[in-house]
PDB file of N, CA and C in Angstrom:
ATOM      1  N   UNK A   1     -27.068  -9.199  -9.359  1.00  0.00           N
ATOM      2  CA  UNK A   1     -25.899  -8.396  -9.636  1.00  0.00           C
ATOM      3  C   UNK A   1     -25.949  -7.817 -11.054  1.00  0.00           C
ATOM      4  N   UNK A   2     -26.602  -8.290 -12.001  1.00  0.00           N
ATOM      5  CA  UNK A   2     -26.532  -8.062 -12.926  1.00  0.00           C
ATOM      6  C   UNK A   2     -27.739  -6.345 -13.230  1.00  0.00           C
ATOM      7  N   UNK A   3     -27.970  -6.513 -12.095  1.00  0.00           N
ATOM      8  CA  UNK A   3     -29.366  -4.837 -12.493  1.00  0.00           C
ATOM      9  C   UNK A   3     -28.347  -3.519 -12.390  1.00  0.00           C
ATOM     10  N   UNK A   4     -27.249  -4.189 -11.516  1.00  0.00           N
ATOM     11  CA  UNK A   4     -26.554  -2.862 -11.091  1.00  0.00           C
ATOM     12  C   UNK A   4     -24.962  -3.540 -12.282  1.00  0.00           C
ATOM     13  N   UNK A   5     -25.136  -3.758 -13.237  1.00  0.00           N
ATOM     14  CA  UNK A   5     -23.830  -4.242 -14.044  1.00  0.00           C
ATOM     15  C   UNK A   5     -23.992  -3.080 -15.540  1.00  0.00           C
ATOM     16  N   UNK A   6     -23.650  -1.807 -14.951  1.00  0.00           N
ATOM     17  CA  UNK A   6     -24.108  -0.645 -16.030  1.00  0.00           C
ATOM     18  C   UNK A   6     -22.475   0.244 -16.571  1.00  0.00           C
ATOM     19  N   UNK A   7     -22.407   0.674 -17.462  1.00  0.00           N
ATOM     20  CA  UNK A   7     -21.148   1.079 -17.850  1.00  0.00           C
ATOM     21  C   UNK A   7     -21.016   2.859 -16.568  1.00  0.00           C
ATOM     22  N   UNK A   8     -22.880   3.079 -16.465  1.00  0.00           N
ATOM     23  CA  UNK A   8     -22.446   4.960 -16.360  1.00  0.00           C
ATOM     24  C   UNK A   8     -22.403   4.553 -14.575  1.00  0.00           C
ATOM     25  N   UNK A   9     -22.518   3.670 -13.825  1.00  0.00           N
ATOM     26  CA  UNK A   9     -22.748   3.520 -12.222  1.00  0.00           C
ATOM     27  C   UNK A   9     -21.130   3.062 -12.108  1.00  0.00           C
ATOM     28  N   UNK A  10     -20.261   2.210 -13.158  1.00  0.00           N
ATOM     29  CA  UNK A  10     -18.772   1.836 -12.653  1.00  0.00           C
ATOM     30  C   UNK A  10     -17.578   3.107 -13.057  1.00  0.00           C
ATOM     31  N   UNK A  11     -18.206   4.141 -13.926  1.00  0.00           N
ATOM     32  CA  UNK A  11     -17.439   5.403 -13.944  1.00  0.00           C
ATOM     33  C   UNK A  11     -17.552   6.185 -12.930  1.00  0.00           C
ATOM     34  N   UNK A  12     -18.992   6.458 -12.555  1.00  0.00           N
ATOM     35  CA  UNK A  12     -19.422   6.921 -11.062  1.00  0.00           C
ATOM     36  C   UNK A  12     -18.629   6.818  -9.697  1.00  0.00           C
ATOM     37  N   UNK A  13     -18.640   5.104  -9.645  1.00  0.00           N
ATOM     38  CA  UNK A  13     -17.567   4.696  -8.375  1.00  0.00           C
ATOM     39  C   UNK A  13     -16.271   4.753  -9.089  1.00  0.00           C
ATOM     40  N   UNK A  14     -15.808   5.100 -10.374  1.00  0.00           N
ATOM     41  CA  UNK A  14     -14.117   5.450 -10.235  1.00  0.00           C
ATOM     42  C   UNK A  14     -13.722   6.230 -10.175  1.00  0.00           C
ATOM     43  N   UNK A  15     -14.850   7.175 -10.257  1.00  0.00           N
ATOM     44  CA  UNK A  15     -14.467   8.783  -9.818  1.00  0.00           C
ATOM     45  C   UNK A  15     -14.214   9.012  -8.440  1.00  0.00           C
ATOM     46  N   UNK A  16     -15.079   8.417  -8.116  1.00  0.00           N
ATOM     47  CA  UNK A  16     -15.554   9.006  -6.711  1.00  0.00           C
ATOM     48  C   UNK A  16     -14.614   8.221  -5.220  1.00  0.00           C
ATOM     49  N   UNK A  17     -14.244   7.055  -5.964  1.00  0.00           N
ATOM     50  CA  UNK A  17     -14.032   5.822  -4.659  1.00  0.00           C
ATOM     51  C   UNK A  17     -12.347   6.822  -4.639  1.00  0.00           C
ATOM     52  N   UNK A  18     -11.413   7.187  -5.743  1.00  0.00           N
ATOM     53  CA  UNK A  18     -10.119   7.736  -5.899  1.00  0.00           C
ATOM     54  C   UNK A  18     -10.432   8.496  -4.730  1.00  0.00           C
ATOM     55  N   UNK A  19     -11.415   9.470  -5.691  1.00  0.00           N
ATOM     56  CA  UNK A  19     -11.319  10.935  -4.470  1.00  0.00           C
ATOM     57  C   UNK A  19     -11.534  10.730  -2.961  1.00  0.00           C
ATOM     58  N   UNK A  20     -12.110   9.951  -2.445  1.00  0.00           N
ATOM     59  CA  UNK A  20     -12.437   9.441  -0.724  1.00  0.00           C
ATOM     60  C   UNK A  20     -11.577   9.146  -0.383  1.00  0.00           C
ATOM     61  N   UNK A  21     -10.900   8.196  -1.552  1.00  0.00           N
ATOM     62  CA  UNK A  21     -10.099   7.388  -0.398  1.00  0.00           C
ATOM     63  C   UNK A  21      -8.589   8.076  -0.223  1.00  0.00           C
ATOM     64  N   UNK A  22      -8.331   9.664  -1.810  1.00  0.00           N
ATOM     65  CA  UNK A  22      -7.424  10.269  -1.409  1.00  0.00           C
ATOM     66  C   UNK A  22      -7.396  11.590  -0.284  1.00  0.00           C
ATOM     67  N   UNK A  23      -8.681  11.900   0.203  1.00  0.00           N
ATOM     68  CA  UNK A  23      -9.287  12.721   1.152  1.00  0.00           C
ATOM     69  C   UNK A  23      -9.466  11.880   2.715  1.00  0.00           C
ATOM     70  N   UNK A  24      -9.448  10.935   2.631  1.00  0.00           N
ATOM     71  CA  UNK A  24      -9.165  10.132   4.073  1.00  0.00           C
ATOM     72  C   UNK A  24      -7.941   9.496   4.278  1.00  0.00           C
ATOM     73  N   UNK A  25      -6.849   9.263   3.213  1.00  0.00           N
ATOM     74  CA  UNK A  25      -5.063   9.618   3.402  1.00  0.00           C
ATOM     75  C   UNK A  25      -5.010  10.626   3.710  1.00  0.00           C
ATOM     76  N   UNK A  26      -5.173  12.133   3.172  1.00  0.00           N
ATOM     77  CA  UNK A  26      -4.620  13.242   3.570  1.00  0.00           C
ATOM     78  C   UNK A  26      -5.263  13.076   4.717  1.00  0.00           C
ATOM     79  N   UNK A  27      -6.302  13.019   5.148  1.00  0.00           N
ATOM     80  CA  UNK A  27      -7.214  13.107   7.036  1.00  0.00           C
ATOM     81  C   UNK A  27      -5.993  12.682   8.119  1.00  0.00           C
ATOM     82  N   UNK A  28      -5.763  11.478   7.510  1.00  0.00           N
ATOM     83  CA  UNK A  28      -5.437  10.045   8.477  1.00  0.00           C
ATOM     84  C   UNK A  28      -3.576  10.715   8.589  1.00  0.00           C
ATOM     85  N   UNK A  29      -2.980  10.928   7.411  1.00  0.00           N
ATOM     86  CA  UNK A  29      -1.783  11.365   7.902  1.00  0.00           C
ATOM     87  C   UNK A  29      -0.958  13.376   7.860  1.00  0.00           C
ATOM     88  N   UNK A  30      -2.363  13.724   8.392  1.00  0.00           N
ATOM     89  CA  UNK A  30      -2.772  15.236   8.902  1.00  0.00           C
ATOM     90  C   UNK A  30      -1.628  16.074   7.632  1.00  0.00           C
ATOM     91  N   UNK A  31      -1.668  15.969   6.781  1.00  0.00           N
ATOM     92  CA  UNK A  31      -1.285  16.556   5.359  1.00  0.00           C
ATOM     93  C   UNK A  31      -2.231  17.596   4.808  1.00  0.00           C
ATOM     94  N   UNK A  32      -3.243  18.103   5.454  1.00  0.00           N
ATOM     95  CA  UNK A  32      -3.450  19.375   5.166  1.00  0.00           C
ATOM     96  C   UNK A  32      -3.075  20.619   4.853  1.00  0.00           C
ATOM     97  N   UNK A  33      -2.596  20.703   5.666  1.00  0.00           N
ATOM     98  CA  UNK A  33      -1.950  22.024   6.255  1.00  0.00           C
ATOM     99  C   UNK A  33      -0.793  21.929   4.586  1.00  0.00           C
ATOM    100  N   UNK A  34       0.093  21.284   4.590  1.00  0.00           N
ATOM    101  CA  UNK A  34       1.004  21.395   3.904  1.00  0.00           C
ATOM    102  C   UNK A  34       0.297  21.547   2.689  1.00  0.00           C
ATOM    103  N   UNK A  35      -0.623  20.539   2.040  1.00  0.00           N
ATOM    104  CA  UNK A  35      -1.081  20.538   0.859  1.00  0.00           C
ATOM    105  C   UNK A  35      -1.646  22.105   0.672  1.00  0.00           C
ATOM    106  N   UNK A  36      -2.304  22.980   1.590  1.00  0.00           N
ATOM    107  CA  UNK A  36      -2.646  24.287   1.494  1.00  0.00           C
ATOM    108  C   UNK A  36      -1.678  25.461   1.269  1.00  0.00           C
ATOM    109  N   UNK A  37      -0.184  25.103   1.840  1.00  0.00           N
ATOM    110  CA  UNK A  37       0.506  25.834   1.820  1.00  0.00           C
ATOM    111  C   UNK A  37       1.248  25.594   0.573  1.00  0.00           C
ATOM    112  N   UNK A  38       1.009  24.486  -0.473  1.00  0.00           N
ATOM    113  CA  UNK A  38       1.895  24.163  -1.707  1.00  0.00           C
ATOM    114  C   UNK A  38       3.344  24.103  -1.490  1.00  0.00           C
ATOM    115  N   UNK A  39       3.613  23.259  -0.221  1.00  0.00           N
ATOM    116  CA  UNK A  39       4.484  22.699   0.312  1.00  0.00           C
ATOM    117  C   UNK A  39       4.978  21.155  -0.313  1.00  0.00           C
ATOM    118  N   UNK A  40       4.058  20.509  -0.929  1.00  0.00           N
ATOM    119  CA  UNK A  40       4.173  19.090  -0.983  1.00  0.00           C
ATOM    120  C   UNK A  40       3.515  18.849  -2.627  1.00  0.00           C
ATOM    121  N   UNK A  41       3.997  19.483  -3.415  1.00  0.00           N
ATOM    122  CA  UNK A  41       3.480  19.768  -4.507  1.00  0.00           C
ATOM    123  C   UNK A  41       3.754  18.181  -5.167  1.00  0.00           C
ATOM    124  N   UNK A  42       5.291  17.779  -5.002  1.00  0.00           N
ATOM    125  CA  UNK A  42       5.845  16.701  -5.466  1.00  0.00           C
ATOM    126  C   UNK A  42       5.252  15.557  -4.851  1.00  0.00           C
ATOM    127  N   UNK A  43       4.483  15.062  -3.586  1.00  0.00           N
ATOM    128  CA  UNK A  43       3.820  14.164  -3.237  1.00  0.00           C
ATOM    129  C   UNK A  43       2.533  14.072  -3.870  1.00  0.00           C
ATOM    130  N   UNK A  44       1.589  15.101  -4.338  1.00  0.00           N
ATOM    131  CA  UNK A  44       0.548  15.313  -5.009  1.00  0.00           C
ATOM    132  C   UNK A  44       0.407  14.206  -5.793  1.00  0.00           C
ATOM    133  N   UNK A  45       1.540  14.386  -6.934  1.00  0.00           N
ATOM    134  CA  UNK A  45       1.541  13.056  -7.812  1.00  0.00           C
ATOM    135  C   UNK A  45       1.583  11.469  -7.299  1.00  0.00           C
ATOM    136  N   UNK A  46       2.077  11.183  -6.339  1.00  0.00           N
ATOM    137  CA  UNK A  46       2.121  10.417  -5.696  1.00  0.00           C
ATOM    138  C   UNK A  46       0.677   9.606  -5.226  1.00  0.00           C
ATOM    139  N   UNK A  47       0.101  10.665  -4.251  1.00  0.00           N
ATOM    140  CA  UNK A  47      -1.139  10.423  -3.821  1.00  0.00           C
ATOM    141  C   UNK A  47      -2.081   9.933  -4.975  1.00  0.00           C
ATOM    142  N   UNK A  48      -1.781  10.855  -6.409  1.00  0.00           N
ATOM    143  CA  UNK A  48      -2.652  10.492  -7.516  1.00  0.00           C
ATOM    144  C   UNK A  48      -2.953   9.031  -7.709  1.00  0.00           C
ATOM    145  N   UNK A  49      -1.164   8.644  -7.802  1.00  0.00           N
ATOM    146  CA  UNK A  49      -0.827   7.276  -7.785  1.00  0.00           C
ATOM    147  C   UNK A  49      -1.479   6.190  -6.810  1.00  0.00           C
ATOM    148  N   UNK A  50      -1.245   6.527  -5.620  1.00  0.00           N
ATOM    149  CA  UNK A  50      -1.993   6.208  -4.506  1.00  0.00           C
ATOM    150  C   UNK A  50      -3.824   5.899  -4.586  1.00  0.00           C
ATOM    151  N   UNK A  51      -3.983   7.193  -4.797  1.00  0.00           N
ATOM    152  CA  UNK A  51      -5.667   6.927  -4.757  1.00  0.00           C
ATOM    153  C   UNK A  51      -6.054   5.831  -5.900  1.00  0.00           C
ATOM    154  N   UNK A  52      -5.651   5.739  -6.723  1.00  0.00           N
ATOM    155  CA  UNK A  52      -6.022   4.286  -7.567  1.00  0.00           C
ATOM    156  C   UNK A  52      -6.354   2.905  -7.151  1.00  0.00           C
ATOM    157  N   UNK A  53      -5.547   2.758  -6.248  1.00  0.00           N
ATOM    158  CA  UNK A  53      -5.055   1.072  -5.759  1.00  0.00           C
ATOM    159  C   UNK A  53      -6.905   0.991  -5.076  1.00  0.00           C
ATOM    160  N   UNK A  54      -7.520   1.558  -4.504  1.00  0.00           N
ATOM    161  CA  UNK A  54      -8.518   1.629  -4.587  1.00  0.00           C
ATOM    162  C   UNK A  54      -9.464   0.385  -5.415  1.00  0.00           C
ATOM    163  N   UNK A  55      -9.618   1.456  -6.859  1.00  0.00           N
ATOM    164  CA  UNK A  55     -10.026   1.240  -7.854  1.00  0.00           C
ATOM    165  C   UNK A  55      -9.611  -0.356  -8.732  1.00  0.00           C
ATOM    166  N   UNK A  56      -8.613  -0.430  -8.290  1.00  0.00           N
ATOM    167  CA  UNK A  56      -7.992  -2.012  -8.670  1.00  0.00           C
ATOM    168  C   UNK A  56      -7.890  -3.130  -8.198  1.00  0.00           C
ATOM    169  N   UNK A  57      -8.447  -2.868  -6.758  1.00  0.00           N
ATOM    170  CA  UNK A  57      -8.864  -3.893  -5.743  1.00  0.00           C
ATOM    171  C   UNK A  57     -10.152  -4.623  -5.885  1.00  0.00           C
ATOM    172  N   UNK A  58     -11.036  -3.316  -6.103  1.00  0.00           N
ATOM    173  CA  UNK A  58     -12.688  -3.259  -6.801  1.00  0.00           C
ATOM    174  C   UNK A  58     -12.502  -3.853  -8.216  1.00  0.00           C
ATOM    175  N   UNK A  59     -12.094  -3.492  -8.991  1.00  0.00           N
ATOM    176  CA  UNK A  59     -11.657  -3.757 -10.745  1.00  0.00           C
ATOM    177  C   UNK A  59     -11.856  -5.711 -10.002  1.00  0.00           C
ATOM    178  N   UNK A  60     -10.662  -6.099  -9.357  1.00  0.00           N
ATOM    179  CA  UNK A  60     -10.362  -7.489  -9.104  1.00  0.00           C
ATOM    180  C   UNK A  60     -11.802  -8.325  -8.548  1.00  0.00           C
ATOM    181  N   UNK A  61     -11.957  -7.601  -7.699  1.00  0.00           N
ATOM    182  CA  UNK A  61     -13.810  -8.109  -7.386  1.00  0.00           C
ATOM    183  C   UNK A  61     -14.643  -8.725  -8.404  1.00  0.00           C
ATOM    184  N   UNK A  62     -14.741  -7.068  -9.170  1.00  0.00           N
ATOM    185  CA  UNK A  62     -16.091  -7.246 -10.064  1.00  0.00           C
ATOM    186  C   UNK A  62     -15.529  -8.090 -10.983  1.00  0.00           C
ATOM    187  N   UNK A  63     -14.083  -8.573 -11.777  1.00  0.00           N
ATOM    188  CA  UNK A  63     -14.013  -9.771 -12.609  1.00  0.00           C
ATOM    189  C   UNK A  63     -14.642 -10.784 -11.912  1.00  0.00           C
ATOM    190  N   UNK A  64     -13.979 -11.394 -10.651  1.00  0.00           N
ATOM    191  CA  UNK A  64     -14.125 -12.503 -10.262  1.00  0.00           C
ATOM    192  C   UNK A  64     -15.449 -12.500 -10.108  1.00  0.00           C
ATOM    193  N   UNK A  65     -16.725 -11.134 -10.334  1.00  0.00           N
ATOM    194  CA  UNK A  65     -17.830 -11.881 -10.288  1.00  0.00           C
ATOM    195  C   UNK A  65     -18.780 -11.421 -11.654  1.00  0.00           C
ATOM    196  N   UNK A  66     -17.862 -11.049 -12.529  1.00  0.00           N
ATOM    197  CA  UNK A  66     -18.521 -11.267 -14.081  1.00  0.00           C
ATOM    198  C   UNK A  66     -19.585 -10.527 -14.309  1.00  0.00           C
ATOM    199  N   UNK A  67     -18.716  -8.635 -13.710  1.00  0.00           N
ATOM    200  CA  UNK A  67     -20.069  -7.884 -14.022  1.00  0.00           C
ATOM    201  C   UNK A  67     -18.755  -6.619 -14.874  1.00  0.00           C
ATOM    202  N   UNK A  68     -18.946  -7.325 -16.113  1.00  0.00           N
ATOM    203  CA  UNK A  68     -17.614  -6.796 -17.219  1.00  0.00           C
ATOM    204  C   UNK A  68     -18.074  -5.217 -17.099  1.00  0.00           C
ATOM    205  N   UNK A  69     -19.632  -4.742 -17.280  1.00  0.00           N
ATOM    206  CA  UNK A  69     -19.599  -3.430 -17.681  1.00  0.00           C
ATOM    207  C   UNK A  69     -19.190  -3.117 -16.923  1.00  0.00           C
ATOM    208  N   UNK A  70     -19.557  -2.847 -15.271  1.00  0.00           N
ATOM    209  CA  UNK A  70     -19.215  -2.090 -14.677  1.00  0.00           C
ATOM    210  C   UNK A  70     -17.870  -1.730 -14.040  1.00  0.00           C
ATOM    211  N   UNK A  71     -17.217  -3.202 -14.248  1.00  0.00           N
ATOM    212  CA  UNK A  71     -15.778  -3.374 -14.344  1.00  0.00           C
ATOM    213  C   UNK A  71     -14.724  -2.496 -15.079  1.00  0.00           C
ATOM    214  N   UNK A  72     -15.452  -2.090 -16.154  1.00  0.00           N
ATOM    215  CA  UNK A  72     -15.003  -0.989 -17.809  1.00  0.00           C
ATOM    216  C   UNK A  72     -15.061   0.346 -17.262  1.00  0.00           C
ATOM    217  N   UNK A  73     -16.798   0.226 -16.393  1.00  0.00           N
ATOM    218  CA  UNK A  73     -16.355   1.580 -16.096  1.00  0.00           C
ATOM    219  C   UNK A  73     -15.847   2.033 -15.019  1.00  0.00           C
ATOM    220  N   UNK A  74     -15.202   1.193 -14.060  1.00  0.00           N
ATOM    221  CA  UNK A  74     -14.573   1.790 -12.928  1.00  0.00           C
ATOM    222  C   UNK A  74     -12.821   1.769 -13.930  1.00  0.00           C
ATOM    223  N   UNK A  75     -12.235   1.340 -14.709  1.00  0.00           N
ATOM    224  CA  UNK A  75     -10.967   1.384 -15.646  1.00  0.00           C
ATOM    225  C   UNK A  75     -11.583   3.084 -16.330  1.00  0.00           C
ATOM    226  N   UNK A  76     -12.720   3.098 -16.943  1.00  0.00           N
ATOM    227  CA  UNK A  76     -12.632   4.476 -17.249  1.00  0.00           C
ATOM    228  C   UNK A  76     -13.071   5.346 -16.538  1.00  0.00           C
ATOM    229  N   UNK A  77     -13.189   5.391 -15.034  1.00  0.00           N
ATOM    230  CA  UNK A  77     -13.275   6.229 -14.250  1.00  0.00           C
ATOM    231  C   UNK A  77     -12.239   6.306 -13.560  1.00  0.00           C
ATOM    232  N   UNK A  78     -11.230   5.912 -13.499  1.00  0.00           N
ATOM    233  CA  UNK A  78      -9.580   6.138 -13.327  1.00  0.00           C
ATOM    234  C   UNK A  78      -8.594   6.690 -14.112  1.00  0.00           C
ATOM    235  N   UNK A  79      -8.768   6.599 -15.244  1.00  0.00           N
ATOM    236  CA  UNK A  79      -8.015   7.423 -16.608  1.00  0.00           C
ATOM    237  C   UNK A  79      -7.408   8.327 -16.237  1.00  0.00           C
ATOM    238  N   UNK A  80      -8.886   9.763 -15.803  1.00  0.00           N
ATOM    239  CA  UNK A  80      -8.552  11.117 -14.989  1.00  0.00           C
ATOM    240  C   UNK A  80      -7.475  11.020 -14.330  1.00  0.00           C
ATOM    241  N   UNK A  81      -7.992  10.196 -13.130  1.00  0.00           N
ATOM    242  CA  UNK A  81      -6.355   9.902 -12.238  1.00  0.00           C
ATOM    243  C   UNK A  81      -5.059   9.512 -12.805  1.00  0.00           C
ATOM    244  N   UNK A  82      -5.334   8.728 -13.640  1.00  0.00           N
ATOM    245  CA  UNK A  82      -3.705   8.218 -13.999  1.00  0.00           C
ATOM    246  C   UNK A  82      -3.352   8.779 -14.991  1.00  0.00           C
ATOM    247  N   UNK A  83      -4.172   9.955 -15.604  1.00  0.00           N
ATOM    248  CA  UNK A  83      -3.842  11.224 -16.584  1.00  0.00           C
ATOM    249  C   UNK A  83      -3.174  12.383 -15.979  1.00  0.00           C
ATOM    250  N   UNK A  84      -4.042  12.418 -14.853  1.00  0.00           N
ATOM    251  CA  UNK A  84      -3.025  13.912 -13.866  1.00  0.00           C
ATOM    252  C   UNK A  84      -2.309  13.245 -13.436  1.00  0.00           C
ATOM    253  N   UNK A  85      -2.105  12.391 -13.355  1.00  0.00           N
ATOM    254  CA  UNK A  85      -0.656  11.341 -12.397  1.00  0.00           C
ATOM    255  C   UNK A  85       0.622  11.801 -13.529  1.00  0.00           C
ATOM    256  N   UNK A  86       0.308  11.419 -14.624  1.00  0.00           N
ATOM    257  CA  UNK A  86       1.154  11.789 -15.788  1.00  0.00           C
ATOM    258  C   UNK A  86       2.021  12.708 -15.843  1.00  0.00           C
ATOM    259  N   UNK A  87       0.777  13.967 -15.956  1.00  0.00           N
ATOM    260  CA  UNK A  87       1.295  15.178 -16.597  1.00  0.00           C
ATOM    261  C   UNK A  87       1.707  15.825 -15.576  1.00  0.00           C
ATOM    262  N   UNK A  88       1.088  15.630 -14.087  1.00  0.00           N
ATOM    263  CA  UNK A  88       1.898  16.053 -12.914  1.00  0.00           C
ATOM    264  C   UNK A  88       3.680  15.848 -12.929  1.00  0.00           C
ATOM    265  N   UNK A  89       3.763  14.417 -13.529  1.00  0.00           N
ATOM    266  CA  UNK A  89       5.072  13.862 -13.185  1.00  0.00           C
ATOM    267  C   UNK A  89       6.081  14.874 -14.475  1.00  0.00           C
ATOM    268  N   UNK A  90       5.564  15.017 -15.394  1.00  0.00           N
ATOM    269  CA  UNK A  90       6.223  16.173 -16.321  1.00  0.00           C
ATOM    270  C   UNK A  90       6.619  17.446 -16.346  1.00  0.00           C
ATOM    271  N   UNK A  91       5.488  17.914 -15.505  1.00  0.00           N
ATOM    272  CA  UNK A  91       5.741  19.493 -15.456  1.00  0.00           C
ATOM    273  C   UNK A  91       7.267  20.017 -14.343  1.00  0.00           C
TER     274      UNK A  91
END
């Protein structure tokens, strides 16, 4: 475990695990359509919120098995998300 315990492979999966798993919510509860029409602008933020829990399930893993870097970088591969989560909620 330790070959794959790298800071740039746990930013990688926090980019990426958000975006899937907020692209197979919109799939699963057929929210397309609306999200295209800028119908659901105010759930957007939401989903932001949403796609994280992801990332914090994984975060809980990799402590319990003491692979800190990559742990760091799935926290700084979420930022993005919980940065547009933010400024979404402001505008």
């Amino acid at each position: 475990m330790q070959r794959i315990d790298k800071y740039w492979i746990g930013i990688l999966i926090g980019v990426l695990l958000p975006a899937l798993f907020a692209a197979a919510y919109i799939e699963r509860m057929g929210l397309w359509n609306a999200l295209l029409e800028y119908k659901m602008y105010s759930i957007l933020n939401k989903l932001l919120l949403v796609s994280v829990f992801p990332n914090m399930a994984l975060l809980f893993l990799l402590y319990k098995a003491d692979t800190w870097k990559l742990a760091k970088g799935v926290i700084i591969g979420a930022v993005p998300y919980l940065t547009m989560a933010l400024v979404s909620n402001f505008i």
